[in-house]
N, C-alpha and C. Protein backbone atom coordinates (compact mmCIF):
# COMPACT_ATOMS: atom_id res chain seq x y z
N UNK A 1 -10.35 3.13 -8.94
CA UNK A 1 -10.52 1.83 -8.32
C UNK A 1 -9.25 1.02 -8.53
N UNK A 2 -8.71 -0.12 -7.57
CA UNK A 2 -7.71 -0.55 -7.57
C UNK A 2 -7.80 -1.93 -8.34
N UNK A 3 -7.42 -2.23 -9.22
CA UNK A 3 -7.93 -3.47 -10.12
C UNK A 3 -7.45 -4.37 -9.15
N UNK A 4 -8.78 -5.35 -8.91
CA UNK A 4 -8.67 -6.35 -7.78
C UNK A 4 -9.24 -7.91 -8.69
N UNK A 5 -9.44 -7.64 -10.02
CA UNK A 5 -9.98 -9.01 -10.62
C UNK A 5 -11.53 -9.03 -10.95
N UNK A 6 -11.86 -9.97 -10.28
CA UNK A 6 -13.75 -10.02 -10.43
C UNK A 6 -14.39 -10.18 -8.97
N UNK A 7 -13.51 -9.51 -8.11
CA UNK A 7 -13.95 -9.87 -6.85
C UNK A 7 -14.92 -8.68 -6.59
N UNK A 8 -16.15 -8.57 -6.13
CA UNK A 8 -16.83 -7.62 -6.00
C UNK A 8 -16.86 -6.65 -4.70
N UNK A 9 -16.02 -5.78 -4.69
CA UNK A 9 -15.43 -5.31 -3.13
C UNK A 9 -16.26 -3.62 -3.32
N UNK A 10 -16.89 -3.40 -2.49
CA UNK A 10 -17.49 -2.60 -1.81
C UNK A 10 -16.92 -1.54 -0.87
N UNK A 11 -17.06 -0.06 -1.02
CA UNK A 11 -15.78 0.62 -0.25
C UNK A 11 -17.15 0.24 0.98
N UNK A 12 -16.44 0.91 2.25
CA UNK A 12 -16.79 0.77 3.80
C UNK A 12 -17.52 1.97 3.80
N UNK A 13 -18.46 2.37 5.00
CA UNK A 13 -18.59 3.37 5.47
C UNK A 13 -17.49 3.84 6.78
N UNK A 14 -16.95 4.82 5.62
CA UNK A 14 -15.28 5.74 6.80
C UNK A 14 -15.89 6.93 7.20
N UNK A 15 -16.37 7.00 8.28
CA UNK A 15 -16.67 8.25 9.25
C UNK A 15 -15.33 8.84 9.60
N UNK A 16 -15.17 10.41 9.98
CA UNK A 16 -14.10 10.38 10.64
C UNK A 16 -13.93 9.56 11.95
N UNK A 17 -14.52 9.45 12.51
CA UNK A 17 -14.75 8.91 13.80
C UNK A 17 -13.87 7.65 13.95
N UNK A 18 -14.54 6.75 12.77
CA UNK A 18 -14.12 5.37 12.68
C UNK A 18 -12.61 5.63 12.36
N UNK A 19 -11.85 6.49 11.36
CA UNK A 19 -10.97 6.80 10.58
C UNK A 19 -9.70 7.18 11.79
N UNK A 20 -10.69 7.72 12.54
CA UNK A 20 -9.19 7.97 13.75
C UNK A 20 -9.43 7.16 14.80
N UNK A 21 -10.23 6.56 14.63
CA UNK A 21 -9.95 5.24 16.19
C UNK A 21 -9.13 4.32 15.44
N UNK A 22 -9.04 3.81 13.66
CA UNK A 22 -8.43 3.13 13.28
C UNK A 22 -7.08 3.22 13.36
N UNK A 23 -7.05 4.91 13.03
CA UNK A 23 -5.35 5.29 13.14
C UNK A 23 -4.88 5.52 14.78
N UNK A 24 -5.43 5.35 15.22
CA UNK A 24 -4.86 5.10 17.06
C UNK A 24 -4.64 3.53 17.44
N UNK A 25 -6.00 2.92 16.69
CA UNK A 25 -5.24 1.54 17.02
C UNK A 25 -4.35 0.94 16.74
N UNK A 26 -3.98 1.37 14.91
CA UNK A 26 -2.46 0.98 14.21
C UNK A 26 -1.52 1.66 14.92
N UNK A 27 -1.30 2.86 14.99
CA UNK A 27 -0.26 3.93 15.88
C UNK A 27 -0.10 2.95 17.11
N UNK A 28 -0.86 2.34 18.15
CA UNK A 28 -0.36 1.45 19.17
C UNK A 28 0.67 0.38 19.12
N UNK A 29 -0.09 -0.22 18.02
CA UNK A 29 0.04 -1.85 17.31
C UNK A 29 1.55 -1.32 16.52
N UNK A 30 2.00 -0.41 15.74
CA UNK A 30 2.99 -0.44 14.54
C UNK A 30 3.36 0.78 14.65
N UNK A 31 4.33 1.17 13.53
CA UNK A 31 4.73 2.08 13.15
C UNK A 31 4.63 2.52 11.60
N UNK A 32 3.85 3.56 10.79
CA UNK A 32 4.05 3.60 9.94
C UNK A 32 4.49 4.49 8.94
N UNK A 33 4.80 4.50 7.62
CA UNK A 33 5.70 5.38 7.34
C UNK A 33 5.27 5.89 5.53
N UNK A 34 4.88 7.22 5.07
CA UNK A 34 3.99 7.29 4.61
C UNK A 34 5.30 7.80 3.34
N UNK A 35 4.37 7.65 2.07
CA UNK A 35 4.72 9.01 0.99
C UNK A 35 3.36 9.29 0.51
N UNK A 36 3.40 10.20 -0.29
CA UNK A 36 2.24 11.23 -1.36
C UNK A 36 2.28 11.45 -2.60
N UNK A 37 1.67 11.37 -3.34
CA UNK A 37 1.93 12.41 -4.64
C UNK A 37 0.92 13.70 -4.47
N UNK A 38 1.39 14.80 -4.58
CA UNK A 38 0.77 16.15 -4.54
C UNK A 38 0.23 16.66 -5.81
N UNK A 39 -0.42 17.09 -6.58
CA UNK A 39 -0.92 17.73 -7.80
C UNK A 39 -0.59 19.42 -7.50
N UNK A 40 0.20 19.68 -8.31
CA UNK A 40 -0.09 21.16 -8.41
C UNK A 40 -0.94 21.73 -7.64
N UNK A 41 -2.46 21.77 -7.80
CA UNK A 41 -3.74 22.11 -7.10
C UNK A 41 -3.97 21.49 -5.22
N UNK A 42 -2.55 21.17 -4.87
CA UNK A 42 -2.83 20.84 -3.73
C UNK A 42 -3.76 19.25 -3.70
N UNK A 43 -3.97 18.81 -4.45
CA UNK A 43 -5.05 17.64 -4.29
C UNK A 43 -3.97 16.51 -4.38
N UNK A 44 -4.44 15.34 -3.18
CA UNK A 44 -3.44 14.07 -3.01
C UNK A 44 -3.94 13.20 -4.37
N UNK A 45 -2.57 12.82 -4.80
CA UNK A 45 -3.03 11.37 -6.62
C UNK A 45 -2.55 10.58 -5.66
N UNK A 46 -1.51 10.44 -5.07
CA UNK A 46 -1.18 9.37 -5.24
C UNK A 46 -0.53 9.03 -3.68
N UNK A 47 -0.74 7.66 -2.82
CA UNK A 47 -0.49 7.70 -2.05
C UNK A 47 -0.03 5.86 -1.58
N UNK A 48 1.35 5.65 -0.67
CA UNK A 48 1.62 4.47 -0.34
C UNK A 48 1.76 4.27 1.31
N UNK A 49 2.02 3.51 1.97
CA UNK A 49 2.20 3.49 3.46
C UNK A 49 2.72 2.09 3.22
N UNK A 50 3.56 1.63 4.74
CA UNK A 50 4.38 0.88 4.75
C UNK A 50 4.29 0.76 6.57
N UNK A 51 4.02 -0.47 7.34
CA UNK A 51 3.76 -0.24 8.50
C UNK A 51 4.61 -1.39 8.93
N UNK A 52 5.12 -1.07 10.41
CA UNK A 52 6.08 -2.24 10.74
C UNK A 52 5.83 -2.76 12.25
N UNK A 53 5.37 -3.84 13.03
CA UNK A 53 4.71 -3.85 13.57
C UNK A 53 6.17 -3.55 14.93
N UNK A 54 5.18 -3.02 16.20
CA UNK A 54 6.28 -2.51 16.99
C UNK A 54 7.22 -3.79 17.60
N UNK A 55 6.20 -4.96 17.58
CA UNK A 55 6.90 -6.24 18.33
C UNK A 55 7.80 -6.65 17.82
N UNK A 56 8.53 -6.30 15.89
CA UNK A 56 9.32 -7.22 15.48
C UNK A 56 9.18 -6.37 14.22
N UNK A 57 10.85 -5.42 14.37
CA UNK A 57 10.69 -4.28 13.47
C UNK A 57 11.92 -4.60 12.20
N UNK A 58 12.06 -5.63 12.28
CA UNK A 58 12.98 -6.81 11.42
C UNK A 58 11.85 -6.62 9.98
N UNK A 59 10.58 -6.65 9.75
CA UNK A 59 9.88 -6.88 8.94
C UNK A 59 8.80 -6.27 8.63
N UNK A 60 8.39 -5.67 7.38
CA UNK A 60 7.12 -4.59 7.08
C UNK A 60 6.25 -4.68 6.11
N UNK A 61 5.16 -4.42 6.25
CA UNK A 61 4.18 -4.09 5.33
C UNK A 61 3.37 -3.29 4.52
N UNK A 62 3.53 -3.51 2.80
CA UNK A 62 3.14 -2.31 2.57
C UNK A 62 1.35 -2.62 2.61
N UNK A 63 0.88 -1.44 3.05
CA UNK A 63 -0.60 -1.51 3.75
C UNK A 63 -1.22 -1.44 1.97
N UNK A 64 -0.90 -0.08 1.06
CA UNK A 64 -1.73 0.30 0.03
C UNK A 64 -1.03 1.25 -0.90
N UNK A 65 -1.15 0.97 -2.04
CA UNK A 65 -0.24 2.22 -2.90
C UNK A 65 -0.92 2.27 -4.18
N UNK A 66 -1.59 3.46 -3.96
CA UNK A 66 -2.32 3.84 -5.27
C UNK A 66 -2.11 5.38 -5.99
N UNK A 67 -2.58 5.31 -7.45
CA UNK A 67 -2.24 6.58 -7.86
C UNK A 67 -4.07 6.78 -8.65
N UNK A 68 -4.17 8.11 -9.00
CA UNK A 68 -5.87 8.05 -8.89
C UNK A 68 -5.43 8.19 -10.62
N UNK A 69 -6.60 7.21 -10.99
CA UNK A 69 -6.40 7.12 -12.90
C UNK A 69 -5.78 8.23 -13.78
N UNK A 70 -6.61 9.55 -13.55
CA UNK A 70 -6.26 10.55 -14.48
C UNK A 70 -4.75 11.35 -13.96
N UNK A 71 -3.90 10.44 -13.39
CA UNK A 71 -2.21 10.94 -12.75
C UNK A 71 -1.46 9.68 -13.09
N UNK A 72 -2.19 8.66 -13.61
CA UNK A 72 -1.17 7.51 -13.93
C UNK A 72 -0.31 7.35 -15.75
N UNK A 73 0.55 6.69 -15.44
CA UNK A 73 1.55 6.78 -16.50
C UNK A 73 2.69 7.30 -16.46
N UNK A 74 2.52 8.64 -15.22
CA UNK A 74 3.89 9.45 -15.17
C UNK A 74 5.02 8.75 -13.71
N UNK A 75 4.65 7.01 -13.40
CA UNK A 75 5.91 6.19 -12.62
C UNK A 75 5.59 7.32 -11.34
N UNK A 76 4.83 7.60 -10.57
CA UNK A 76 4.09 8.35 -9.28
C UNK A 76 4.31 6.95 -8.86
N UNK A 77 3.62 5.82 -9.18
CA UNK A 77 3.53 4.94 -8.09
C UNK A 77 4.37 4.08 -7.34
N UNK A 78 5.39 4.12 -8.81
CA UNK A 78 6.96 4.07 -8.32
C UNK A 78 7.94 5.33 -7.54
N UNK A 79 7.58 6.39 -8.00
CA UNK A 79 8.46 7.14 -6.99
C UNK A 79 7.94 7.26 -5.51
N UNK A 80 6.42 7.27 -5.22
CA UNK A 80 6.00 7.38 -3.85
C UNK A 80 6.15 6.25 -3.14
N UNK A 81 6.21 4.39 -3.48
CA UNK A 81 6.93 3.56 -3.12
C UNK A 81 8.05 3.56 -3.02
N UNK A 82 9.61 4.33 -3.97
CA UNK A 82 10.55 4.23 -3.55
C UNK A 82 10.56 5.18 -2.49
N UNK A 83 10.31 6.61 -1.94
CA UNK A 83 10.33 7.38 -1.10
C UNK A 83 10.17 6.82 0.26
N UNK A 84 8.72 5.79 0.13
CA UNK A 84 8.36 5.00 1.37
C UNK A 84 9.53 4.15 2.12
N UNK A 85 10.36 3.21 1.26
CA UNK A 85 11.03 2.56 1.17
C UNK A 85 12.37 3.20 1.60
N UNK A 86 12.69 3.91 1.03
CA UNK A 86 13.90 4.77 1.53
C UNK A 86 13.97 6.00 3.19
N UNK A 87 12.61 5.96 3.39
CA UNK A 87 12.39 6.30 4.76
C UNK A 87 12.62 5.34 5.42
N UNK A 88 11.64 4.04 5.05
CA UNK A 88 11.76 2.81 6.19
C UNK A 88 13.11 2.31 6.12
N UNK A 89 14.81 2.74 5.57
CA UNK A 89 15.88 1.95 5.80
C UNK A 89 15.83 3.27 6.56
N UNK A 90 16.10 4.69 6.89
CA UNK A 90 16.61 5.80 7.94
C UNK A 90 15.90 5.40 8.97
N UNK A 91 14.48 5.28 9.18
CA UNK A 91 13.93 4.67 10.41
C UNK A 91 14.48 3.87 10.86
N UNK A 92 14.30 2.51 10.59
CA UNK A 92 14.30 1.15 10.59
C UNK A 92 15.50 0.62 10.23
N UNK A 93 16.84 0.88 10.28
CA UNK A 93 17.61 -0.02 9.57
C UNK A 93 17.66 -1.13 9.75
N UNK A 94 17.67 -1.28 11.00
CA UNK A 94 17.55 -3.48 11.03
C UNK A 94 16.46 -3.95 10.15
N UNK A 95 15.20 -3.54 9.39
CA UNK A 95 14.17 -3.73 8.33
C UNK A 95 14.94 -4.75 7.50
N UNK A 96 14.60 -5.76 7.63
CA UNK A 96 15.04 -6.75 6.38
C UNK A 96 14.15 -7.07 5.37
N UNK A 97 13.30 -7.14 5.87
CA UNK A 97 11.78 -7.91 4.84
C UNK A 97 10.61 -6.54 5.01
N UNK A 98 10.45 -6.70 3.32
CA UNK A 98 8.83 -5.87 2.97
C UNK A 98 8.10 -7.19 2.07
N UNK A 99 7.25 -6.96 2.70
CA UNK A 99 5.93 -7.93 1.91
C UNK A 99 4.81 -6.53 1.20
N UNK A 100 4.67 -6.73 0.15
CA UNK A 100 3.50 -6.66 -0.41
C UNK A 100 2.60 -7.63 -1.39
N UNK A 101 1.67 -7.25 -1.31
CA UNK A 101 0.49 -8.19 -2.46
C UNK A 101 -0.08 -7.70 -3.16
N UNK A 102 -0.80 -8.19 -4.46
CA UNK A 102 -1.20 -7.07 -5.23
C UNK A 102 -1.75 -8.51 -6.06
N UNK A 103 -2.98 -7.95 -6.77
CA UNK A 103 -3.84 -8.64 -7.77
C UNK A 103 -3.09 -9.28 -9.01
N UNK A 104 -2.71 -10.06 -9.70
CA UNK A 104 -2.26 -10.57 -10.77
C UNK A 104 -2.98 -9.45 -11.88
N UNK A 105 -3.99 -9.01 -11.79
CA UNK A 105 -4.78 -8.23 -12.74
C UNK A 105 -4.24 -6.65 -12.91
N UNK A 106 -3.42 -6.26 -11.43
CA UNK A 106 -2.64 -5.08 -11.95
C UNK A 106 -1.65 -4.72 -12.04
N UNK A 107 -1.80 -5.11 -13.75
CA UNK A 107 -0.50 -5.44 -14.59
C UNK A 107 0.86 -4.07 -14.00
N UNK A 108 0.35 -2.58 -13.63
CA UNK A 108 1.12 -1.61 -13.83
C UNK A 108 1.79 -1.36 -11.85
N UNK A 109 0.93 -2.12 -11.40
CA UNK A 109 1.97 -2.13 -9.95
C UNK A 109 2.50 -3.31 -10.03
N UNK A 110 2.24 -4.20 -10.41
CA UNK A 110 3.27 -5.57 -10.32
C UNK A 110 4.67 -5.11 -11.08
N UNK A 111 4.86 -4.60 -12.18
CA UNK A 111 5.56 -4.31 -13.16
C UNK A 111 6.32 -3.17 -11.88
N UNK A 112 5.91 -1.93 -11.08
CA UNK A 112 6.53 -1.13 -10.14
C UNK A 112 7.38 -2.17 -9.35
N UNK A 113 6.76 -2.90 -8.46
CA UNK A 113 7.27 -4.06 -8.08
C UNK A 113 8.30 -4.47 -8.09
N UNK A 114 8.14 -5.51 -9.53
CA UNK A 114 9.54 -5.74 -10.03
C UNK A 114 10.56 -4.92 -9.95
N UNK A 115 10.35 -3.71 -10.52
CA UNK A 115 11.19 -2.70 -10.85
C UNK A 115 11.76 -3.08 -9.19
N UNK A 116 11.40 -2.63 -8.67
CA UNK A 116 11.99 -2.63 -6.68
C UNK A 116 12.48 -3.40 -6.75
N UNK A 117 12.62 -4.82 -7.38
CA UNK A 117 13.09 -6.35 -6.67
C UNK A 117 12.43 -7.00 -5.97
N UNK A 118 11.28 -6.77 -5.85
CA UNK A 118 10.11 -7.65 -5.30
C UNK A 118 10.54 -8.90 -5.88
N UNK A 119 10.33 -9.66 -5.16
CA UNK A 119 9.95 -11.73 -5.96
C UNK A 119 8.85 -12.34 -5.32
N UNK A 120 8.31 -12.86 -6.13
CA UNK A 120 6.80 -13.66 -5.95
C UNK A 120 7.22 -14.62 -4.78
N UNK A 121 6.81 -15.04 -3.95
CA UNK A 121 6.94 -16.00 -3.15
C UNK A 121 5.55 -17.22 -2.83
N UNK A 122 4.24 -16.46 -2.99
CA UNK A 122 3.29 -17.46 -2.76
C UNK A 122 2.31 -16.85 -3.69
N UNK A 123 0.80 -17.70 -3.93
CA UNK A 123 0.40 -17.25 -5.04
C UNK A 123 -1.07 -17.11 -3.89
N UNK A 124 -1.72 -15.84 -3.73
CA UNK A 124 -3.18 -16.65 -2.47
C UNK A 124 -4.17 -16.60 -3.76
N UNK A 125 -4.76 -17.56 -3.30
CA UNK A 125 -6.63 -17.55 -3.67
C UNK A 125 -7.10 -17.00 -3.36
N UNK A 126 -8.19 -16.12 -3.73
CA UNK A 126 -9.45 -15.03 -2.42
C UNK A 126 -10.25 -15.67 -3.54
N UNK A 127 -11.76 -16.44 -3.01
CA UNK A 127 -12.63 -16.83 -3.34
C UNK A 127 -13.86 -16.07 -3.03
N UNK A 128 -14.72 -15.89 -3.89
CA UNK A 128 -15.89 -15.18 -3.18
C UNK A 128 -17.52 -15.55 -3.44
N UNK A 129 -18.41 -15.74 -2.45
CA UNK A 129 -19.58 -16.51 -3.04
C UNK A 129 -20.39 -14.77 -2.75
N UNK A 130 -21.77 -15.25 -3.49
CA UNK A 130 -22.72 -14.57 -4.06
C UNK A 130 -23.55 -15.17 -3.34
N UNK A 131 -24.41 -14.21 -2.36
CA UNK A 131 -25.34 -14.61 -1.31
C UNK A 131 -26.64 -14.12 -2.07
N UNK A 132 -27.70 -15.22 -2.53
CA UNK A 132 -28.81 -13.89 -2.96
C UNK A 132 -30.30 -14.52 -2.04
C-alpha cells in the first residue's frame, strides 16, 4: 500500500475491460513513458510512469511510482524514476517541467525526490468526510 496518511482510499474495481479503455483514452490525450523493476522470478516490484500531455509537451507528469514492500530498501524506486526521467529528456527534449506529489507521510519517496531535485512548491489539503 502506498502510504497516503489517514485518508481511507479504497482500490477500484479494474476489469480488464475498464483497464484498456483507460489506456486508450490516456494514449489519445498524452504520451507516456514507463520504467519497471523486474524480480529475478519474472514478477513486476516496482513500477513508475511519467505522462506528457500531447497539447503541451513542454511539461509532465509523474502518474505513480511504487516499489511492493518486501523489494524496498534496495533505491528501486529511485533507479526506476531515474530511468523514467532519462527516457522523457530522449523523447521529449523540449520537457522542462515534471510535477510530482506524494503524501508528506512517505518519508522514503519524498527523500527519492529530493535526491532528483524535486522542490516543494505548494502544500494541497485532501480532506475527507465519513458518510455513515
Amino acid at each position: 500500500m502506498v502510504p497516503t496518511g489517514e485518508l481511507a482510499i479504497e482500490d477500484g474495481e479494474w476489469t480488464p475491460e475498464r483497464y484498456l479503455d483507460n489506456e486508450r483514452r490516456t494514449a489519445e490525450l498524452s504520451r507516456r513513458l514507463v520504467a519497471a523493476a523486474i524480480a529475478p522470478d519474472g514478477s513486476l516490484v516496482g513500477y513508475t510512469d511519467v505522462s506528457v500531455s500531447r497539447a503541451k509537451t513542454t511539461q509532465a507528469s509523474v502518474g505513480i511510482t511504487f516499489v511492493l514492500p518486501g523489494h524496498r530498501g534496495h533505491s528501486l524506486g529511485l533507479a526506476i524514476k531515474l530511468a523514467s526521467h532519462r527516457a522523457l529528456v530522449v523523447a521529449l527534449p523540449e520537457c522542462e517541467i515534471v510535477r510530482t506529489s506524494n503524501a508528506a507521510v512517505n518519508d522514503h519517496m519524498n527523500a527519492v525526490n529530493e535526491a532528483m531535485g524535486y522542490r516543494q512548491v505548494e502544500d494541497i489539503l485532501e480532506v475527507q468526510k465519513q458518510l455513515d
